[in-house]
Structures are given as C-alpha cells and as structure tokens.
PDB file of N, CA and C in Angstrom:
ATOM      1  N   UNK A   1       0.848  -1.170   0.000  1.00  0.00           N
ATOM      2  CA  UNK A   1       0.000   0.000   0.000  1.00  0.00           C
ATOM      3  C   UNK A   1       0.889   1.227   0.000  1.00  0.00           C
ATOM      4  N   UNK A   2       0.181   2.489  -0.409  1.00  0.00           N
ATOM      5  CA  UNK A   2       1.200   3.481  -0.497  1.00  0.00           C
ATOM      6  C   UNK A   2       1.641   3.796  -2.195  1.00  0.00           C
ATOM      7  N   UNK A   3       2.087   4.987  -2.362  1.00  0.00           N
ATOM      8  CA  UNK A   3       2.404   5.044  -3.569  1.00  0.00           C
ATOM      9  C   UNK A   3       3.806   5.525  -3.666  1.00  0.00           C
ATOM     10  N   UNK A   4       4.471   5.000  -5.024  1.00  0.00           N
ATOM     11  CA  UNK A   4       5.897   5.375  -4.913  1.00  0.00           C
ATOM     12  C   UNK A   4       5.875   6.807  -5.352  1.00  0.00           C
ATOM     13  N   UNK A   5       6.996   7.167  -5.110  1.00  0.00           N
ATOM     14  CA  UNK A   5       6.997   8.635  -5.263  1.00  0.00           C
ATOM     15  C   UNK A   5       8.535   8.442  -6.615  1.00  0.00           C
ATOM     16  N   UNK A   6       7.915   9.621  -7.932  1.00  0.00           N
ATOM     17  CA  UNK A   6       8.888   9.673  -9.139  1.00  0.00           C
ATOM     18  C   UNK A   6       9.985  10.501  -8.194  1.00  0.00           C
ATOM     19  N   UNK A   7      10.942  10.361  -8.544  1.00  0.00           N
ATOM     20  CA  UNK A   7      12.342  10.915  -8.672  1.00  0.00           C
ATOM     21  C   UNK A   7      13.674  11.098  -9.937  1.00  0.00           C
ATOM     22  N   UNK A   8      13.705  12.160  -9.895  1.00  0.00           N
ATOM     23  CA  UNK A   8      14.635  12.375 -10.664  1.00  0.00           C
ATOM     24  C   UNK A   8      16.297  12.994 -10.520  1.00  0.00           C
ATOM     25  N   UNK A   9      17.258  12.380 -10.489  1.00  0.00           N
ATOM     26  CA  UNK A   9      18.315  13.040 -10.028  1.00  0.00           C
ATOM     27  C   UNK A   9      18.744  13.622 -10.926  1.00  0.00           C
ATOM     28  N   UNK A  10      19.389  15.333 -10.239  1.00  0.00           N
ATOM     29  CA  UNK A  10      19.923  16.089 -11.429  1.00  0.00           C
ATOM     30  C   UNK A  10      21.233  16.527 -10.646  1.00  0.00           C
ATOM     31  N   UNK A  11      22.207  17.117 -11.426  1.00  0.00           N
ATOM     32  CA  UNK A  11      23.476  17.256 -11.253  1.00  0.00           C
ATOM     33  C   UNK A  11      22.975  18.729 -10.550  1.00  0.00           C
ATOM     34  N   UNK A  12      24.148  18.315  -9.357  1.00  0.00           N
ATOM     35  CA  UNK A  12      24.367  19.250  -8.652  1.00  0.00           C
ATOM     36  C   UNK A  12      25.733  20.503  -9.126  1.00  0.00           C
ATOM     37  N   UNK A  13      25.801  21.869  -9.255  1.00  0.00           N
ATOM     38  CA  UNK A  13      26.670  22.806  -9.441  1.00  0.00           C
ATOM     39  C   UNK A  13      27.971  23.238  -8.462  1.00  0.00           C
ATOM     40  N   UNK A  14      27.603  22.194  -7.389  1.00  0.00           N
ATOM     41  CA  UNK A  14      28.643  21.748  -6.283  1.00  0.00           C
ATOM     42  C   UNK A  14      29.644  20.458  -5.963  1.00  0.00           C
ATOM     43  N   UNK A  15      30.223  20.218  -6.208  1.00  0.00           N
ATOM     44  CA  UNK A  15      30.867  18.742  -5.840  1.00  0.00           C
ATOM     45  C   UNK A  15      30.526  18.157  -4.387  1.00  0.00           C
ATOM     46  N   UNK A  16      30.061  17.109  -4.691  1.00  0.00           N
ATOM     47  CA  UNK A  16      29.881  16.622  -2.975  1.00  0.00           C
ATOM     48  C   UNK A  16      28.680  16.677  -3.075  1.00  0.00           C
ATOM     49  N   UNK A  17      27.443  17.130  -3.509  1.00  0.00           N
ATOM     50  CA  UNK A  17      26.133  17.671  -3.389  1.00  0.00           C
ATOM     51  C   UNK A  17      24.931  16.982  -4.656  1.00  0.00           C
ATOM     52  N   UNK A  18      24.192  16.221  -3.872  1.00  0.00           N
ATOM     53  CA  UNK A  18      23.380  15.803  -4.893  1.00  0.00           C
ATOM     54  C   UNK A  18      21.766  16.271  -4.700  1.00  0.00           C
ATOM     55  N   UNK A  19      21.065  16.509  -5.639  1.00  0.00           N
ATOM     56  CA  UNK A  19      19.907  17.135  -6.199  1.00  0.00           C
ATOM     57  C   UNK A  19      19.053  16.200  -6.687  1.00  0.00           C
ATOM     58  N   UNK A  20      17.597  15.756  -5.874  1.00  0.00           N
ATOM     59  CA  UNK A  20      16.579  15.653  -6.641  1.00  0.00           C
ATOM     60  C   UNK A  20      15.193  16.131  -6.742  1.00  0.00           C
ATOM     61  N   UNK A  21      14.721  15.750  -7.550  1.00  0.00           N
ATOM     62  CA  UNK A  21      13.133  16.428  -7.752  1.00  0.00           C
ATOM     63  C   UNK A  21      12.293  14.891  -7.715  1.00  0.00           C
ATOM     64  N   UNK A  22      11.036  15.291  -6.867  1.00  0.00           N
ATOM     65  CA  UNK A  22      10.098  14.748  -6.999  1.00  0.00           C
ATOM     66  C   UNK A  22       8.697  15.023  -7.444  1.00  0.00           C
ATOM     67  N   UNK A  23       7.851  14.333  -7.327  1.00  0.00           N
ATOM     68  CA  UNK A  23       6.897  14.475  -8.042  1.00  0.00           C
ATOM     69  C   UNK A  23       5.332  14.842  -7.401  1.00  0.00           C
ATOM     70  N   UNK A  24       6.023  15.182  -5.857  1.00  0.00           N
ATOM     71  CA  UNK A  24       5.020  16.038  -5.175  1.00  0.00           C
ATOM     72  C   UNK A  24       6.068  16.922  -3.992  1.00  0.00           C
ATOM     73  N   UNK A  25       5.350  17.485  -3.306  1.00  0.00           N
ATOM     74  CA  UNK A  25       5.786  18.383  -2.121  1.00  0.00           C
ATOM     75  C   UNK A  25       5.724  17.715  -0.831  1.00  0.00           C
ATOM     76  N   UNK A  26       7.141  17.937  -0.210  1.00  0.00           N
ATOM     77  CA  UNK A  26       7.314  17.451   0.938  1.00  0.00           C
ATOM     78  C   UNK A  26       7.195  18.284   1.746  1.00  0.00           C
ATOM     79  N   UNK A  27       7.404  19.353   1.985  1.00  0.00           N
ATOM     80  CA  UNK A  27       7.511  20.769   2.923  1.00  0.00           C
ATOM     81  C   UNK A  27       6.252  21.821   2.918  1.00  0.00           C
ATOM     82  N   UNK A  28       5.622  21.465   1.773  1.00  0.00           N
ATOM     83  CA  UNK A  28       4.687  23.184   1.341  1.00  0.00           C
ATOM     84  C   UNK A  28       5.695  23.860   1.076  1.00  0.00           C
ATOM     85  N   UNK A  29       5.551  24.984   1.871  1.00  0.00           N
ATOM     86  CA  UNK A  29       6.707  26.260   1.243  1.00  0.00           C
ATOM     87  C   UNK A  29       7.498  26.784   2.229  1.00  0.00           C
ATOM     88  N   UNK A  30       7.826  25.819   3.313  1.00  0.00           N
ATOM     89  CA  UNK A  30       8.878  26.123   4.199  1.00  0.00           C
ATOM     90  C   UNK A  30      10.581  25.042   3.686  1.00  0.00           C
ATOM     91  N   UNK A  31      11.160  25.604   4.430  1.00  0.00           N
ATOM     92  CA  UNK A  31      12.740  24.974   3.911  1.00  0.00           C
ATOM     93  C   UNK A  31      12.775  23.990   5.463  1.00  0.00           C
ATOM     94  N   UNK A  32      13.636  23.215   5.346  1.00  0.00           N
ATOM     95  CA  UNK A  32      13.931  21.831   6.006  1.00  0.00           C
ATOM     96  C   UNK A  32      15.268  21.701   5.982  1.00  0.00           C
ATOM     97  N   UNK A  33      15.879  21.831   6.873  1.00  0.00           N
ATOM     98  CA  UNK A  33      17.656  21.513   7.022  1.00  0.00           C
ATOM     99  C   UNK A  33      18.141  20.616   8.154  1.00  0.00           C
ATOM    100  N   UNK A  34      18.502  19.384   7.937  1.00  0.00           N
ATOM    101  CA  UNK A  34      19.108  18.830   8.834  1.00  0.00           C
ATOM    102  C   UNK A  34      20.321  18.320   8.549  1.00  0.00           C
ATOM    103  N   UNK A  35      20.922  18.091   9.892  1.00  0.00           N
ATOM    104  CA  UNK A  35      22.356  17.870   9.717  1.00  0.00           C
ATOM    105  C   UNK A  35      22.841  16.548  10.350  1.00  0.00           C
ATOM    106  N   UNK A  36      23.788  15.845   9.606  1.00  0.00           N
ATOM    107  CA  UNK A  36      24.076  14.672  10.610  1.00  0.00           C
ATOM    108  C   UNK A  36      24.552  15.239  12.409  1.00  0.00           C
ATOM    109  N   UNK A  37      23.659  14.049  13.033  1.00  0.00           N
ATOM    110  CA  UNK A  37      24.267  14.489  14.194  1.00  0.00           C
ATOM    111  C   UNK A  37      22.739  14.867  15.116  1.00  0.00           C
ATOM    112  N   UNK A  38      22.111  15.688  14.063  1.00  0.00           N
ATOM    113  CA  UNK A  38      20.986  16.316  14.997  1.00  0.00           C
ATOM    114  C   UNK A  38      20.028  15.318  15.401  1.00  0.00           C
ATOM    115  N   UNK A  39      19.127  15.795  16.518  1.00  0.00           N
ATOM    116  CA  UNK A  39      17.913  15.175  17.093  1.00  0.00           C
ATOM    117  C   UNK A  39      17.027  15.404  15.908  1.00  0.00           C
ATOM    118  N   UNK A  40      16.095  14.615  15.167  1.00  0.00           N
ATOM    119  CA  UNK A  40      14.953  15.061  14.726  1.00  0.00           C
ATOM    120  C   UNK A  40      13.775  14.390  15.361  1.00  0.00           C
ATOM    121  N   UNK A  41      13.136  15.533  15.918  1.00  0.00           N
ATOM    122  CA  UNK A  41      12.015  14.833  16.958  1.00  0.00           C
ATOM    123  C   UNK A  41      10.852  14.394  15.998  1.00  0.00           C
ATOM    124  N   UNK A  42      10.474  14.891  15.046  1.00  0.00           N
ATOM    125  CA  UNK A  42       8.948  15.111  15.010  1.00  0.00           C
ATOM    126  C   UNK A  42       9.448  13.965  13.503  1.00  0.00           C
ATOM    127  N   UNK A  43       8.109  13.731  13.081  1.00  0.00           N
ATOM    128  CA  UNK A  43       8.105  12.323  12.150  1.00  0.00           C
ATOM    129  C   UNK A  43       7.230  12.763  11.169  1.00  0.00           C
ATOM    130  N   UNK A  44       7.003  14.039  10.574  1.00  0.00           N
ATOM    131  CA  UNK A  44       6.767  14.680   9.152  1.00  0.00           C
ATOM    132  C   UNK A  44       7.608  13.769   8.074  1.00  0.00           C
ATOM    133  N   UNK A  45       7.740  14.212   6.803  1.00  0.00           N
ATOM    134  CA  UNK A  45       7.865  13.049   5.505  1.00  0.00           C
ATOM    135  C   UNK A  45       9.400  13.547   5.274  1.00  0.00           C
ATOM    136  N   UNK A  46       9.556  14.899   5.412  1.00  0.00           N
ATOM    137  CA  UNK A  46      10.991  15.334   5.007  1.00  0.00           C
ATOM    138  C   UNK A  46      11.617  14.670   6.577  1.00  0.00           C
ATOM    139  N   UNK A  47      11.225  14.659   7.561  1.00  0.00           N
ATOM    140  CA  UNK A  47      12.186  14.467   8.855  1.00  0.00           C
ATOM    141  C   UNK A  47      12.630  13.024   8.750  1.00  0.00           C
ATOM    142  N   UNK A  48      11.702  12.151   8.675  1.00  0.00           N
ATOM    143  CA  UNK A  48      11.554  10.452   8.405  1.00  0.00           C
ATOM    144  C   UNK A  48      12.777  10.794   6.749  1.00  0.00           C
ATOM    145  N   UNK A  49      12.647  10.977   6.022  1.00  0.00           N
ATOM    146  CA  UNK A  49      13.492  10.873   4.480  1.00  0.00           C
ATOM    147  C   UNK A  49      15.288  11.393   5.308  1.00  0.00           C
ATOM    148  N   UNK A  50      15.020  12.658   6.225  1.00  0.00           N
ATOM    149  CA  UNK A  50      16.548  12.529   6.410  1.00  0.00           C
ATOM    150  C   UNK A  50      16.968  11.694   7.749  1.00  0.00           C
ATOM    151  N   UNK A  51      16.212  10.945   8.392  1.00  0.00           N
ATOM    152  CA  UNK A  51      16.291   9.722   9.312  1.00  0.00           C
ATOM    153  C   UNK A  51      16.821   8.916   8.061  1.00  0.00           C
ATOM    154  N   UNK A  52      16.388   8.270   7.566  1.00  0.00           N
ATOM    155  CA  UNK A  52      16.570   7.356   6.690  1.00  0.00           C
ATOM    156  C   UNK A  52      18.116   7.923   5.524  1.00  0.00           C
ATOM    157  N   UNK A  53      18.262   8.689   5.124  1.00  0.00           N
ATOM    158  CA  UNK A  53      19.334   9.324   4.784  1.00  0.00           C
ATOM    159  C   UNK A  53      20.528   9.001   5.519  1.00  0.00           C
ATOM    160  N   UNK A  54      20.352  10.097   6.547  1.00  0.00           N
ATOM    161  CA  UNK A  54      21.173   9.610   7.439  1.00  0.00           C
ATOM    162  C   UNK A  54      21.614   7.795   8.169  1.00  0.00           C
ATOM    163  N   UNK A  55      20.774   7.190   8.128  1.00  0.00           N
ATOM    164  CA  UNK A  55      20.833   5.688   8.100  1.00  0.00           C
ATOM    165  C   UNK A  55      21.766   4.987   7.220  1.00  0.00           C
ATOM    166  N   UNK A  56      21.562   5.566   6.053  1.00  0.00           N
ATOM    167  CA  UNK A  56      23.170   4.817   5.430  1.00  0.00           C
ATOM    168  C   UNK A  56      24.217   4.917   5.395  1.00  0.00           C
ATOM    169  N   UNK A  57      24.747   6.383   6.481  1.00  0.00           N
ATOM    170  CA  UNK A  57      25.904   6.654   6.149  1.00  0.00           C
ATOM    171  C   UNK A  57      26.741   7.097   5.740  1.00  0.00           C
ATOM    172  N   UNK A  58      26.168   7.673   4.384  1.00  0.00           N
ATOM    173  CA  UNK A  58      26.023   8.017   3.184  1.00  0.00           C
ATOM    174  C   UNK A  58      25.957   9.636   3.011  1.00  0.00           C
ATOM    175  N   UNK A  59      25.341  10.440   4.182  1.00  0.00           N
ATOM    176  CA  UNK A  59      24.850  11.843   3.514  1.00  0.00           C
ATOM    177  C   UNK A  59      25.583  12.510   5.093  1.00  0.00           C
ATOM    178  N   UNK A  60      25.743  13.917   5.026  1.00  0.00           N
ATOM    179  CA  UNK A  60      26.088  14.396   6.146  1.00  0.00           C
ATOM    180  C   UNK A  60      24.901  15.655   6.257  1.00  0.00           C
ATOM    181  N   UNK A  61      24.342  16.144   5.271  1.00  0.00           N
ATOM    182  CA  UNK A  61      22.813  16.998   4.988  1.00  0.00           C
ATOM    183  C   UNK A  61      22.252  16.787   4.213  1.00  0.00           C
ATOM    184  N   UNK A  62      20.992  17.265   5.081  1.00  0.00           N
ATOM    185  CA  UNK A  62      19.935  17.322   4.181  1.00  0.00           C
ATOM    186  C   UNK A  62      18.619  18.389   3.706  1.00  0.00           C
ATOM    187  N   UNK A  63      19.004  18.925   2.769  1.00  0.00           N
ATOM    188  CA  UNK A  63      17.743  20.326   2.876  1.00  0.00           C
ATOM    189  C   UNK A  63      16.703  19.551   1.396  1.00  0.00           C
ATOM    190  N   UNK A  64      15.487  20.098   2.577  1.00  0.00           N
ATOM    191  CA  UNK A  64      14.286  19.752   1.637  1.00  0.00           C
ATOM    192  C   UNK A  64      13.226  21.039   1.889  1.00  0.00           C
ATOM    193  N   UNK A  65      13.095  21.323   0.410  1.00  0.00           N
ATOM    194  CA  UNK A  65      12.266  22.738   0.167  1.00  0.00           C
ATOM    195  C   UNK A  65      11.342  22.026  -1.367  1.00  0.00           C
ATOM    196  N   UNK A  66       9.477  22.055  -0.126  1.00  0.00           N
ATOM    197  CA  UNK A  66       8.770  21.533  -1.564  1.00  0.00           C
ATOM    198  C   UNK A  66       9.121  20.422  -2.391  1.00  0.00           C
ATOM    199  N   UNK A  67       9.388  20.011  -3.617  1.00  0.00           N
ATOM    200  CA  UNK A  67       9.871  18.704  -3.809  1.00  0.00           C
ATOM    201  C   UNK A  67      11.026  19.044  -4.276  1.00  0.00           C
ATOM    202  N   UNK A  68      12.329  19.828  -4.090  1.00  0.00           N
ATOM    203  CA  UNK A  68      13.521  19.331  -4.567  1.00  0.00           C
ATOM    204  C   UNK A  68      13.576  18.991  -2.904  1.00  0.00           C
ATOM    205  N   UNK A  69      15.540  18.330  -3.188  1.00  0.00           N
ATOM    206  CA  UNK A  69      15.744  17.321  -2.013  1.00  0.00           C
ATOM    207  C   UNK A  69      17.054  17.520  -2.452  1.00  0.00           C
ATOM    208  N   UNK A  70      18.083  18.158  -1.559  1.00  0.00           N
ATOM    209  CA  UNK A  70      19.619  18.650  -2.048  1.00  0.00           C
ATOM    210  C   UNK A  70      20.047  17.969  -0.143  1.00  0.00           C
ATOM    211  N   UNK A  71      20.960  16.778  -1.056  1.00  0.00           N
ATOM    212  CA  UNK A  71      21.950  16.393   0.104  1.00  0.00           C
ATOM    213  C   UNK A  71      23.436  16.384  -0.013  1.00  0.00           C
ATOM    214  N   UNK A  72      24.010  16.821   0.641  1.00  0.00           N
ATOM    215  CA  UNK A  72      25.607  16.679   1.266  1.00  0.00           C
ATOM    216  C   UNK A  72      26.123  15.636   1.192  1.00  0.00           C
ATOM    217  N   UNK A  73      27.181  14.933   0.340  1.00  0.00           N
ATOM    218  CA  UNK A  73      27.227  13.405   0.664  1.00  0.00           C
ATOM    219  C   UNK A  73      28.531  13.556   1.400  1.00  0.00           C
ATOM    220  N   UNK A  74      29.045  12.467   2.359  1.00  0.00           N
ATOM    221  CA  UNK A  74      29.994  11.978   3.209  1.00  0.00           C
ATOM    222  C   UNK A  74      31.176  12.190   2.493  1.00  0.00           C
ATOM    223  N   UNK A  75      32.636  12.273   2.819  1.00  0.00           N
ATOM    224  CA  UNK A  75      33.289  12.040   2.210  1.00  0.00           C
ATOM    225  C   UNK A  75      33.548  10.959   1.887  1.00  0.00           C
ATOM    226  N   UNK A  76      33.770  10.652   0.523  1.00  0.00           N
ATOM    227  CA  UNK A  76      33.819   9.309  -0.150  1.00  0.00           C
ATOM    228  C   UNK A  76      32.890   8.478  -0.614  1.00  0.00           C
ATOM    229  N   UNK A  77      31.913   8.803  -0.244  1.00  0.00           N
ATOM    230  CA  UNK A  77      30.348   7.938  -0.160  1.00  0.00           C
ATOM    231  C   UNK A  77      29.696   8.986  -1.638  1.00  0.00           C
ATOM    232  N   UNK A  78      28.837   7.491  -1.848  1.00  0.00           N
ATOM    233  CA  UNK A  78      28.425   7.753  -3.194  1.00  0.00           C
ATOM    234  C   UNK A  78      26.981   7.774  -3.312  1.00  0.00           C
ATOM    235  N   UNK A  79      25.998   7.924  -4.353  1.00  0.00           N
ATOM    236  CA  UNK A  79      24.957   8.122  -4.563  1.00  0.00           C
ATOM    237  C   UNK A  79      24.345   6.988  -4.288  1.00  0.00           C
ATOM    238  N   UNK A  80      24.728   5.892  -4.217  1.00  0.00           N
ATOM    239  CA  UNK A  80      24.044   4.462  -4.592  1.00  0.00           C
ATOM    240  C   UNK A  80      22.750   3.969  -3.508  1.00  0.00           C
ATOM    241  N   UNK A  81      21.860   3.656  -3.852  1.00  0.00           N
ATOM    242  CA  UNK A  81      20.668   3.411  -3.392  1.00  0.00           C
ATOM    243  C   UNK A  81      19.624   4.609  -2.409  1.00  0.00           C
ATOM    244  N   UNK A  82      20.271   5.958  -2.983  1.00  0.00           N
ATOM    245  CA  UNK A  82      19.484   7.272  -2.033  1.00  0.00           C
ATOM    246  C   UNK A  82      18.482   7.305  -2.887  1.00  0.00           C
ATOM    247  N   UNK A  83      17.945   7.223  -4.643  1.00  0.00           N
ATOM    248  CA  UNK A  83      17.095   7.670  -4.995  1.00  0.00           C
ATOM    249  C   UNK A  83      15.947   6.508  -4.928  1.00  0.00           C
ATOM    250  N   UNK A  84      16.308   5.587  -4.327  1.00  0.00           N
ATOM    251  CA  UNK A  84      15.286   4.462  -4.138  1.00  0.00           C
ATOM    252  C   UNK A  84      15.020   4.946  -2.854  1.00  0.00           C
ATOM    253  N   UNK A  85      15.710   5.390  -1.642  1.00  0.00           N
ATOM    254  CA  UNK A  85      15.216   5.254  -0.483  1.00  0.00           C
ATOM    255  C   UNK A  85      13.492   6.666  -0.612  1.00  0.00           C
ATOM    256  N   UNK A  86      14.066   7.682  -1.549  1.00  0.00           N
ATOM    257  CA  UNK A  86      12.996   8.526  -2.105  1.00  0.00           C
ATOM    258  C   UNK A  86      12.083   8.014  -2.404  1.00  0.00           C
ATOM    259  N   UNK A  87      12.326   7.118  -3.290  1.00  0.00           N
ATOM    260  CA  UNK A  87      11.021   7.149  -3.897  1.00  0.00           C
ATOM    261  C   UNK A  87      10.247   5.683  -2.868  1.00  0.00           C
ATOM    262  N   UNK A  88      10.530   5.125  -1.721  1.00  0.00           N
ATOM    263  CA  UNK A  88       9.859   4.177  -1.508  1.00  0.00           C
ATOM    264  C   UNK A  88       9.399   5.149  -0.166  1.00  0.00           C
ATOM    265  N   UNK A  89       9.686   6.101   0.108  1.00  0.00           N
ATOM    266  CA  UNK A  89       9.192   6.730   1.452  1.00  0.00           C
ATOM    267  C   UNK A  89       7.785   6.849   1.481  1.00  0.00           C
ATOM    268  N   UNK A  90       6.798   6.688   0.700  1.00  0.00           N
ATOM    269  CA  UNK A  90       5.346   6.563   0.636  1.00  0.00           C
ATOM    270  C   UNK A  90       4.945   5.290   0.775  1.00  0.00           C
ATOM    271  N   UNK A  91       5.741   4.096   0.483  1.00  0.00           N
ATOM    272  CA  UNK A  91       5.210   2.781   0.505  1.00  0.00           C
ATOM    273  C   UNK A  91       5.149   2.047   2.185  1.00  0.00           C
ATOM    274  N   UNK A  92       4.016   2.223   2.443  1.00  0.00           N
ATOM    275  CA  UNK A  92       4.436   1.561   3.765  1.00  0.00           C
ATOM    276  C   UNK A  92       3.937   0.481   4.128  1.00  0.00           C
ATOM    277  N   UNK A  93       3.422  -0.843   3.581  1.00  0.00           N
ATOM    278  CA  UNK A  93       3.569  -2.162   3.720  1.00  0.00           C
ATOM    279  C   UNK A  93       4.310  -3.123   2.618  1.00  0.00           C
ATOM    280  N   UNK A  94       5.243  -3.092   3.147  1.00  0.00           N
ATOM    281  CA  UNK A  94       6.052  -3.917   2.500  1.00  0.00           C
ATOM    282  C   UNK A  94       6.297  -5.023   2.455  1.00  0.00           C
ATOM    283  N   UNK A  95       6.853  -6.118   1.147  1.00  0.00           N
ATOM    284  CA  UNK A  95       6.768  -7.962   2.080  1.00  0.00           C
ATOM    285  C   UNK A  95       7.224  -8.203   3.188  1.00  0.00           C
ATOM    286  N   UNK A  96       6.333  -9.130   3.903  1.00  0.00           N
ATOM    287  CA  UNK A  96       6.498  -9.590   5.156  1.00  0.00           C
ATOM    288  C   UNK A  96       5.964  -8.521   6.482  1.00  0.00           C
ATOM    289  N   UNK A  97       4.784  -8.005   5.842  1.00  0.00           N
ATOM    290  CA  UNK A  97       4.789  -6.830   6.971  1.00  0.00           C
ATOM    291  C   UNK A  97       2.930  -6.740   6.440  1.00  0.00           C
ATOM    292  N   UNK A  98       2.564  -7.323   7.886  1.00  0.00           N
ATOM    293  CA  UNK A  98       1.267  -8.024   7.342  1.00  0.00           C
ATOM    294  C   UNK A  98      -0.062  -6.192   7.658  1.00  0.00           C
ATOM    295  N   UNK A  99      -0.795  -6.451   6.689  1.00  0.00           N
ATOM    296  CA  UNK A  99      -2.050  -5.648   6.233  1.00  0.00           C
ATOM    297  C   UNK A  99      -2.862  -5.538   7.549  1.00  0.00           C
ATOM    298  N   UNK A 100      -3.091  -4.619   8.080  1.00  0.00           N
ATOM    299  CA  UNK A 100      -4.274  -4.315   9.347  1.00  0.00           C
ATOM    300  C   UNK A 100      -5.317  -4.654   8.080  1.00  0.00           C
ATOM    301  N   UNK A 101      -6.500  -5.507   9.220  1.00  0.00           N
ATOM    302  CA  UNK A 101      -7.754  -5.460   8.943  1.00  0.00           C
ATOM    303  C   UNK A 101      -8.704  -5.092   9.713  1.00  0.00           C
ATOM    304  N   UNK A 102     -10.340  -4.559   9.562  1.00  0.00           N
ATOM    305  CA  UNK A 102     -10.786  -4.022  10.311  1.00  0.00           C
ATOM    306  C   UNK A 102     -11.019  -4.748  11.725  1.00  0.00           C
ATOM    307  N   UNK A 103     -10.747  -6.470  11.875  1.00  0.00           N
ATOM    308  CA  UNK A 103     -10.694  -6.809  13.171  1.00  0.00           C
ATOM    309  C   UNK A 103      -9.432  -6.468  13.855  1.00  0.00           C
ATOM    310  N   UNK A 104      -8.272  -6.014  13.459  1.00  0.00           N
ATOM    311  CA  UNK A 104      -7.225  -6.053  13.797  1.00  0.00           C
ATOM    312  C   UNK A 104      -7.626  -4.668  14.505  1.00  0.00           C
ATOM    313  N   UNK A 105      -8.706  -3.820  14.090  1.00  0.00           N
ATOM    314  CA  UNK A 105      -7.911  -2.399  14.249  1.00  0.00           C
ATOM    315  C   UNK A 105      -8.987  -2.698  15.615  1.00  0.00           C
ATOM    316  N   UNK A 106     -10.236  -3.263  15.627  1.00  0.00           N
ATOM    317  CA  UNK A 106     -11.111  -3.248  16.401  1.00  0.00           C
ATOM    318  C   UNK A 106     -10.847  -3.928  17.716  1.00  0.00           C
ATOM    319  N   UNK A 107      -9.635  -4.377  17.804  1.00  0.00           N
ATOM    320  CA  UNK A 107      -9.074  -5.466  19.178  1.00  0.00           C
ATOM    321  C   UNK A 107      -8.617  -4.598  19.703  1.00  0.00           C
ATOM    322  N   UNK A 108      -7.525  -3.362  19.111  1.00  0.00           N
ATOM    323  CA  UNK A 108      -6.830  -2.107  19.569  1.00  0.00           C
ATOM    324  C   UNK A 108      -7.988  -1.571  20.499  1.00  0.00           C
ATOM    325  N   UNK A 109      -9.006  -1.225  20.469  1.00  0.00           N
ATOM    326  CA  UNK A 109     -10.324  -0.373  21.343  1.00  0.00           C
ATOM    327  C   UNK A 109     -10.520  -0.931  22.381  1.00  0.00           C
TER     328      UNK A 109
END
C-alpha cells in the first residue's frame, strides 16, 4: 500500500552535493535543514526521508524545500541506493509486513 513517489536526479553545481526532484511536495513552502548528528524529533515526511538518509551513512545533509531534495554526501560515499530510499518513502507495507484489517484495528479499542 502506499504510492511510490517519481524521482529524478539532477546534477548538482557543487561537488559533494546531490539534487533531486520529486513528483510532489514534501515541505509546502517552508525549507527543512538537517544535519548529521541532529535530534529530529517530530516524524513529518521530510524528517523520516533525512532519518533514513542519514541511516546509510552516506549523507552528512539534508535540505528539503517543496519537492527538490539537495543532500551533502559523506566524504567518499556515493549516490548508490538514495534515490530508491525517495522514492519508496510513501510505501508503507512492504513484504512480510502483514495488512491491518478491520478486526485487527477493532481489538486495539
């Protein structure tokens, strides 16, 4: 369930710095900056994307404004598997990760 989200990576005018666009808005029209290292408390779509960012290792920032998505990569660390982690951030049952049904939700009460 969930829908994937398009991505497109475009070259960044910085070395070290990668750029993408998606195919909806993550922010509205505020800017989003996080940095490796920081607390991110709250679990909005851009905060969860640079949780997960940050999870590989891979990025040291992350600014998200609307649907571009401009990250900082690590030194040495490469692009490889960030534009998938994008575009699966909408999918949230995945194999092996079983479907609530309405008795399931009705035992919770």
């Amino acid at each position: 369930m969930g829908e994937p989200v398009t991505v497109i990576e475009k070259s960044a005018s910085v070395p070290g710095f990668l750029r993408f666009e998606t195919n909806r808005s993550l922010t509205g029209m505020g800017h989003e900056r996080y940095r490796k290292g920081d607390v991110i408390r709250r679990q909005r779509p851009p905060d969860q994307l640079a949780e997960r960012m940050f999870e590989t290792g891979q990025v040291d920032e992350v600014h998200v404004y609307g649907q571009a998505i401009t990250l900082k990569l690590s030194s040495g660390a490469s692009s490889d598997g960030l534009k998938e982690i994008i575009e699966d951030l909408y999918t949230y049952y995945r194999p092996g990760v079983a479907v609530p049904t309405p008795e399931s939700f009705a035992a919770e009460t």
